[in-house]
N, C-alpha and C. Protein backbone atom coordinates (compact mmCIF):
# COMPACT_ATOMS: atom_id res chain seq x y z
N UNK A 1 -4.04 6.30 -4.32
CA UNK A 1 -2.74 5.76 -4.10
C UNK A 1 -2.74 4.82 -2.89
N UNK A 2 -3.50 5.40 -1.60
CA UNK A 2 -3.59 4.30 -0.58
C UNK A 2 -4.15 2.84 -1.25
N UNK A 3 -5.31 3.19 -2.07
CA UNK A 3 -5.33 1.58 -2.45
C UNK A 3 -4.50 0.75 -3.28
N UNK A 4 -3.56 1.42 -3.83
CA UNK A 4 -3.06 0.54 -4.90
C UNK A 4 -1.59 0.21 -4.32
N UNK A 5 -1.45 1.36 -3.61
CA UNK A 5 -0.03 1.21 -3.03
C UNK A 5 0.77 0.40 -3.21
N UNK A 6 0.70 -1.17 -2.68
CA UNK A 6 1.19 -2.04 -2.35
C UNK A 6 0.79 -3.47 -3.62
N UNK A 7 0.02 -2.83 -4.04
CA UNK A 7 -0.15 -3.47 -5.50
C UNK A 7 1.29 -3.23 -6.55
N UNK A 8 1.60 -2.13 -6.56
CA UNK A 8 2.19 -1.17 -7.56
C UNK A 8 3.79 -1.35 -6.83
N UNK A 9 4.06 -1.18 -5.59
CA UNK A 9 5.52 -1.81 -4.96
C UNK A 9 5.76 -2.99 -5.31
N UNK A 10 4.33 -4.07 -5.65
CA UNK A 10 5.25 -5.51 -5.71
C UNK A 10 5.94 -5.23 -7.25
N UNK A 11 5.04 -4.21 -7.94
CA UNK A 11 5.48 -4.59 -9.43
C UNK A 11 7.25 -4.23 -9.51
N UNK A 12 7.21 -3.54 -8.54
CA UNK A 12 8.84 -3.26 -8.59
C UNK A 12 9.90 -4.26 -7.90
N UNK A 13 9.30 -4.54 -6.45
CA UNK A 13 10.66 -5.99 -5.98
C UNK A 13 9.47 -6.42 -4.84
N UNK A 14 10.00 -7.95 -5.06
CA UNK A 14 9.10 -8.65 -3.72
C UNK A 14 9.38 -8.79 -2.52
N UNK A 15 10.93 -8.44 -2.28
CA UNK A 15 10.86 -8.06 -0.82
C UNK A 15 10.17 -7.61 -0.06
N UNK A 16 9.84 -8.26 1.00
CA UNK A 16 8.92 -7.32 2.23
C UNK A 16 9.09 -6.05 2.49
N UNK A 17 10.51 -6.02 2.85
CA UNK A 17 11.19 -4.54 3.68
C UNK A 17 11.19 -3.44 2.49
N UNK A 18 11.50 -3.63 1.15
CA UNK A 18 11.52 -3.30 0.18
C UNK A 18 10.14 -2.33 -0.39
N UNK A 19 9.33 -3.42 0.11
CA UNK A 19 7.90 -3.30 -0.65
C UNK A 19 7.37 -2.36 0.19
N UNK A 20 7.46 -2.68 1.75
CA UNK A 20 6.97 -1.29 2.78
C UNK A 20 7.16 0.00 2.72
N UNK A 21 9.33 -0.11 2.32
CA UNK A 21 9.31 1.51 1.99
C UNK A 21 8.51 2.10 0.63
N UNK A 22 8.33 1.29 -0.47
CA UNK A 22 7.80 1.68 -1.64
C UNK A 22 5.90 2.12 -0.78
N UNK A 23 5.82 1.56 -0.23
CA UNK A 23 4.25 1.81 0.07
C UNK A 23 4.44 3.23 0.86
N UNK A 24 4.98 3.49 2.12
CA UNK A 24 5.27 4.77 2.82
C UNK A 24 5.17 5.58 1.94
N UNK A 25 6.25 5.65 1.11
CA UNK A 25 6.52 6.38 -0.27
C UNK A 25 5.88 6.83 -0.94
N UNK A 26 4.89 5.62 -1.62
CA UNK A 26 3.95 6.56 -2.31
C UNK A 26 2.83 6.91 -1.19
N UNK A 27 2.68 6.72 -0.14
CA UNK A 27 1.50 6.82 0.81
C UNK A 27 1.69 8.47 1.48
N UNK A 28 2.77 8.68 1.36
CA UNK A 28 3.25 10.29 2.15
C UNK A 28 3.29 10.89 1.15
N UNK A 29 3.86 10.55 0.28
CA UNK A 29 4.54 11.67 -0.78
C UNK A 29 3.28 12.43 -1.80
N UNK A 30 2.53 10.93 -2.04
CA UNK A 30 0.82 11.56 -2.83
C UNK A 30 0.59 12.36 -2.27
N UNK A 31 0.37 12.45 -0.94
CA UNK A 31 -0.65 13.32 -0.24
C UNK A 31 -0.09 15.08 -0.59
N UNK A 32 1.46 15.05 -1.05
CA UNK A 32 1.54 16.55 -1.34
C UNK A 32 1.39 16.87 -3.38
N UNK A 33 1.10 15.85 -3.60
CA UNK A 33 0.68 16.12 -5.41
C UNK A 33 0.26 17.39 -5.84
N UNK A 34 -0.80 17.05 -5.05
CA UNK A 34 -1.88 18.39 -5.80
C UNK A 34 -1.38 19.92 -5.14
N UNK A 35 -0.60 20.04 -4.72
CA UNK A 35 0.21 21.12 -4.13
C UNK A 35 1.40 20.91 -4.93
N UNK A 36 2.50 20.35 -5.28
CA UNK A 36 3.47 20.31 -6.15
C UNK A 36 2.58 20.73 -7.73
N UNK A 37 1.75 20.44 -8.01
CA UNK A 37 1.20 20.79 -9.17
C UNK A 37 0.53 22.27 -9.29
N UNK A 38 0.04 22.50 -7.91
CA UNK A 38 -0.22 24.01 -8.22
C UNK A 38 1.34 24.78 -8.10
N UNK A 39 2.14 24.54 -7.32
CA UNK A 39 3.44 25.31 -7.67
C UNK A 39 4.26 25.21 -9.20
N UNK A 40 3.99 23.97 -9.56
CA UNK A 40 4.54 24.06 -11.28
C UNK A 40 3.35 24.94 -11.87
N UNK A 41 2.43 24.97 -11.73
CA UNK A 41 1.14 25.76 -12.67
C UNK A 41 1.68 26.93 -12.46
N UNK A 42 2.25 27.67 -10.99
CA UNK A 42 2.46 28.55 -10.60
C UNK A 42 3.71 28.79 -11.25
N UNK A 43 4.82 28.16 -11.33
CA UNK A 43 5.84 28.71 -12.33
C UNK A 43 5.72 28.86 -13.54
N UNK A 44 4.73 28.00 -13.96
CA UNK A 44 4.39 28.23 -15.63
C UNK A 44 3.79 29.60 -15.29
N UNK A 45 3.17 29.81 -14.51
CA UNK A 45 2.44 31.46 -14.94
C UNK A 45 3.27 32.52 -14.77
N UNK A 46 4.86 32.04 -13.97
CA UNK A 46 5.41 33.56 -13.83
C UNK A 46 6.46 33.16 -15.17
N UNK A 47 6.47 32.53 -15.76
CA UNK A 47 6.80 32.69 -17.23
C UNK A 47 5.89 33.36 -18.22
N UNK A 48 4.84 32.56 -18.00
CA UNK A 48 3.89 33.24 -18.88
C UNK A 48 3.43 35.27 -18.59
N UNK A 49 3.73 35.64 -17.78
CA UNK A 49 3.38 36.69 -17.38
C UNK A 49 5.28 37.58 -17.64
N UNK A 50 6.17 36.59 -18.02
CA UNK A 50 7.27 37.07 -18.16
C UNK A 50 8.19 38.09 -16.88
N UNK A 51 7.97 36.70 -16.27
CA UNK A 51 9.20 36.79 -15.08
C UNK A 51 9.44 35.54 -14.68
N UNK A 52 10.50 35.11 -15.62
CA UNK A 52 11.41 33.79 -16.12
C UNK A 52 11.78 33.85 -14.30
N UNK A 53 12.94 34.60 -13.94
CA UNK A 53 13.25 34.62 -12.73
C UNK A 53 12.44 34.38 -11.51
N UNK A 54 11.18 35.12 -11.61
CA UNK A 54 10.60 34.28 -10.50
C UNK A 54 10.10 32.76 -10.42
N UNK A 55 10.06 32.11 -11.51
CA UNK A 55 9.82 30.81 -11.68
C UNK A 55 11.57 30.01 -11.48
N UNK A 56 12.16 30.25 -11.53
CA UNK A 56 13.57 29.88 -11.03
C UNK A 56 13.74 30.41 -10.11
N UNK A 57 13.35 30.87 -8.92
CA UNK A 57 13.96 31.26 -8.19
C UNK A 57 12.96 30.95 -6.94
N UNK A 58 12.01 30.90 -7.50
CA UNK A 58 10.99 29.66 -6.50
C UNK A 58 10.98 28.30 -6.63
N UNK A 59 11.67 27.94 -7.99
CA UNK A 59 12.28 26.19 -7.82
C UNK A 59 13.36 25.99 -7.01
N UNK A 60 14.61 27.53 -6.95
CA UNK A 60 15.50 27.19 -6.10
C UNK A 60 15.71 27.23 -4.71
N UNK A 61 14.81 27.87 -4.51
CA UNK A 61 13.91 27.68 -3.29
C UNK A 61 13.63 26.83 -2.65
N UNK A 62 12.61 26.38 -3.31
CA UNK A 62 11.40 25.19 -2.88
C UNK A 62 12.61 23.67 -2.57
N UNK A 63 13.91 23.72 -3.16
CA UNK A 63 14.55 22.65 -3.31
C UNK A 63 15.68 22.84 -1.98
N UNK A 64 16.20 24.18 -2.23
CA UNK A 64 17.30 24.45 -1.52
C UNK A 64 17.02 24.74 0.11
N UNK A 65 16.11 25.81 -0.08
CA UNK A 65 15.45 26.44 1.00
C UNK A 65 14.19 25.67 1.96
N UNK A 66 13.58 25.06 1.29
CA UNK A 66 12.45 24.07 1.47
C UNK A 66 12.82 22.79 2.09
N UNK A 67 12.88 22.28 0.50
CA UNK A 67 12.66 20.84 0.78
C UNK A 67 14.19 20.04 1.32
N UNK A 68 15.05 20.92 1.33
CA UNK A 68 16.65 19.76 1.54
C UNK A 68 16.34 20.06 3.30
N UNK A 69 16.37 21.12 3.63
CA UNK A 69 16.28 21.66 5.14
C UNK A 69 15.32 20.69 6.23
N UNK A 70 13.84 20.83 5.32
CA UNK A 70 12.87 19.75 5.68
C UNK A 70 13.58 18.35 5.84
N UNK A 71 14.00 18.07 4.68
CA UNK A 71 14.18 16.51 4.56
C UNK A 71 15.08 16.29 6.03
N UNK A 72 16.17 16.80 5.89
CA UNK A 72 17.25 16.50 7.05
C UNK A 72 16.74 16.78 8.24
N UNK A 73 16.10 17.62 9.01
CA UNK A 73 15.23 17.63 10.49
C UNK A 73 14.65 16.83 10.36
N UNK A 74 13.55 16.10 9.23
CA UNK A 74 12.35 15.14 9.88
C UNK A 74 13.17 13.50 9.78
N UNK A 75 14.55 13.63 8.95
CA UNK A 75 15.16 11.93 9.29
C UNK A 75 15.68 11.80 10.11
N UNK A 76 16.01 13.14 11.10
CA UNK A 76 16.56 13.07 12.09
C UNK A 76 15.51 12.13 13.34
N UNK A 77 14.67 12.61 13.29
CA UNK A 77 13.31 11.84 14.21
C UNK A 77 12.69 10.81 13.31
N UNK A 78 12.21 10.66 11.90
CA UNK A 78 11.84 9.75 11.27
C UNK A 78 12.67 9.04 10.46
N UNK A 79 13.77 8.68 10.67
CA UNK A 79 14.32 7.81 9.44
C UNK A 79 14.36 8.90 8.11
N UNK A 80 14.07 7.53 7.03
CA UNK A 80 13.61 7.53 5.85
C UNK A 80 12.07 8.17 5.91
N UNK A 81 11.35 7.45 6.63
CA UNK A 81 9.91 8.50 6.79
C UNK A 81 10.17 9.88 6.84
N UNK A 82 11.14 10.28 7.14
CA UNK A 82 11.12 12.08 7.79
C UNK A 82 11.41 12.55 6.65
N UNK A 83 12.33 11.72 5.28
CA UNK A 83 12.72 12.94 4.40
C UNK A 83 11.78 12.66 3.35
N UNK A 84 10.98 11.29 3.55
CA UNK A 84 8.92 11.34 2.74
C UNK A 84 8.30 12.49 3.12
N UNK A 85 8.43 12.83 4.60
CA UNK A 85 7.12 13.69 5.00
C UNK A 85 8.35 15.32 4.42
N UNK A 86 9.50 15.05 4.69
CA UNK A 86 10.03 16.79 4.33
C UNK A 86 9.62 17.05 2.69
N UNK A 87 9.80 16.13 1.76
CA UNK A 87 8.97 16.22 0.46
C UNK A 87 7.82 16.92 0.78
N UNK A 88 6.99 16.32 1.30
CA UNK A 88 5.82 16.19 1.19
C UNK A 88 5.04 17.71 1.67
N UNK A 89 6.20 18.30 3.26
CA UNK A 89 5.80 19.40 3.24
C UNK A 89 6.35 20.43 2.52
N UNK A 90 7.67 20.36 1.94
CA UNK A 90 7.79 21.04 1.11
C UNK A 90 7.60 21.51 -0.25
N UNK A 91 6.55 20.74 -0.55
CA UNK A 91 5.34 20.60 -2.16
C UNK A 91 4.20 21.51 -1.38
N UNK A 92 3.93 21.20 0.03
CA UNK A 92 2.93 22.07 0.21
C UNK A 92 3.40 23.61 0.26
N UNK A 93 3.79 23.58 1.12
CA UNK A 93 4.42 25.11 1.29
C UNK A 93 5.27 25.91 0.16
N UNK A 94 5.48 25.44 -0.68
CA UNK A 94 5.85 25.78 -1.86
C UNK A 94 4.61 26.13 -2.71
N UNK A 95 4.10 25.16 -2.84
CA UNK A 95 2.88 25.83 -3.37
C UNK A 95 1.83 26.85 -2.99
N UNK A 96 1.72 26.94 -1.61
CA UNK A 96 0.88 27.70 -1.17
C UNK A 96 1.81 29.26 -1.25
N UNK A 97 3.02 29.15 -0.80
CA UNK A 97 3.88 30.47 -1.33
C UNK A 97 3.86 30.86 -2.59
N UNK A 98 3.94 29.89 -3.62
CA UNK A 98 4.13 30.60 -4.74
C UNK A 98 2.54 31.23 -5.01
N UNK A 99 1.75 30.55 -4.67
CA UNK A 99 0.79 30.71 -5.04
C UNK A 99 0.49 32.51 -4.64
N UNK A 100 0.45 32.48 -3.84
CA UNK A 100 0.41 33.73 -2.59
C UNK A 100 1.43 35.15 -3.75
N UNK A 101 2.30 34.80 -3.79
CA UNK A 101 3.09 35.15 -4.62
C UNK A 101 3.05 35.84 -6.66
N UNK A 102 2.61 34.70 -7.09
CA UNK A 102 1.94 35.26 -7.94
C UNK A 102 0.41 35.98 -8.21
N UNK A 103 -0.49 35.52 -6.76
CA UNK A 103 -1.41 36.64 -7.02
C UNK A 103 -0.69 37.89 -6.78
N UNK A 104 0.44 38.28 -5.80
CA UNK A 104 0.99 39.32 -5.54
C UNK A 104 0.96 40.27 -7.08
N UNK A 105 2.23 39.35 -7.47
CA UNK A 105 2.42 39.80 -8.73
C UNK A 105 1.57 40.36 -9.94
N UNK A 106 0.42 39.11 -9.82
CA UNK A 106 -0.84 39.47 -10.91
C UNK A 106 -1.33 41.07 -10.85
N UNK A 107 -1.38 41.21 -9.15
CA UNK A 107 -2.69 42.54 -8.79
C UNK A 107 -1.59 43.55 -9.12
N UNK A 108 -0.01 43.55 -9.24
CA UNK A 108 0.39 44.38 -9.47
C UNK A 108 0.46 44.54 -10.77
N UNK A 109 0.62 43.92 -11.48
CA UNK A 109 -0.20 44.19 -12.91
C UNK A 109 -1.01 44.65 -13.71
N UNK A 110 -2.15 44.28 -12.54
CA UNK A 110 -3.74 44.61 -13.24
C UNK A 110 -3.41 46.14 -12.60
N UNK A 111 -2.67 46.12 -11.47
CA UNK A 111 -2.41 48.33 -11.48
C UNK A 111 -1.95 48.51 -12.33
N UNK A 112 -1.18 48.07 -13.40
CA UNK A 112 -0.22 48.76 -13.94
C UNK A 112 -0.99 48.37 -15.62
N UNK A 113 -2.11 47.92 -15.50
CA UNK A 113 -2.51 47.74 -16.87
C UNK A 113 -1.79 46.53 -17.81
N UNK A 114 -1.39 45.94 -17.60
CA UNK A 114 -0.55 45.27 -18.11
C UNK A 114 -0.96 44.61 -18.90
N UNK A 115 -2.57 44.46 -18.94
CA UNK A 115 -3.21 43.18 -19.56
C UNK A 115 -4.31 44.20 -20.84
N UNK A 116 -4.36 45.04 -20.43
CA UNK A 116 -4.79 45.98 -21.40
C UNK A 116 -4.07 46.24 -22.81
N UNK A 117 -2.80 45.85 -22.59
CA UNK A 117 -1.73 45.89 -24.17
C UNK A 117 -2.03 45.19 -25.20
């Protein structure tokens, strides 16, 4: 994404000022991907393991609790940058919780046999 960055902003508007925030943008926000993706993997599994609720209730979370809270402290000191980087940490920390979380869940399972049915 750092390389294309600014390739991929012009395709949207040629403004300068325009084109910078599109680059920040995708330049902060990538960096939490692969952590937003293990927390969706992670809600798909507490469905799949059939606990609908904990997969809703770690999206409402991650949004309410997380990422709105984040966003508003870091624009307070960064602008528009602060509520890139509050995304950004709140994809991480979301993911690393849920993650944390459903192994919880798993090992209580594998006590309880669950996978033996």
């Amino acid at each position: 994404m750092l390389i294309f960055s600014h390739n991929i902003a012009l395709i949207f508007n040629k403004k300068e000022a325009i084109v910078d925030n599109i680059v920040k943008y995708l330049t902060i926000i990538s960096t939490g991907y692969c952590f937003l993706g293990v927390f969706f993997i992670n809600a798909a599994a507490f469905n799949a393991i059939k606990k609908p609720l904990h997969s809703t209730l770690s999206s409402i979370l991650r949004l309410f609790g997380i990422y709105i809270p984040l966003a508003y402290v870091f624009s307070l000191f960064f602008k528009l940058e602060g509520i890139f980087i509050g995304a950004t940490l709140s994809s991480i920390i979301a993911g690393v919780l849920t993650y944390l979380w459903l192994k919880l869940e798993i090992n209580k399972l594998v006590k309880t046999n669950y996978f033996k049915q």
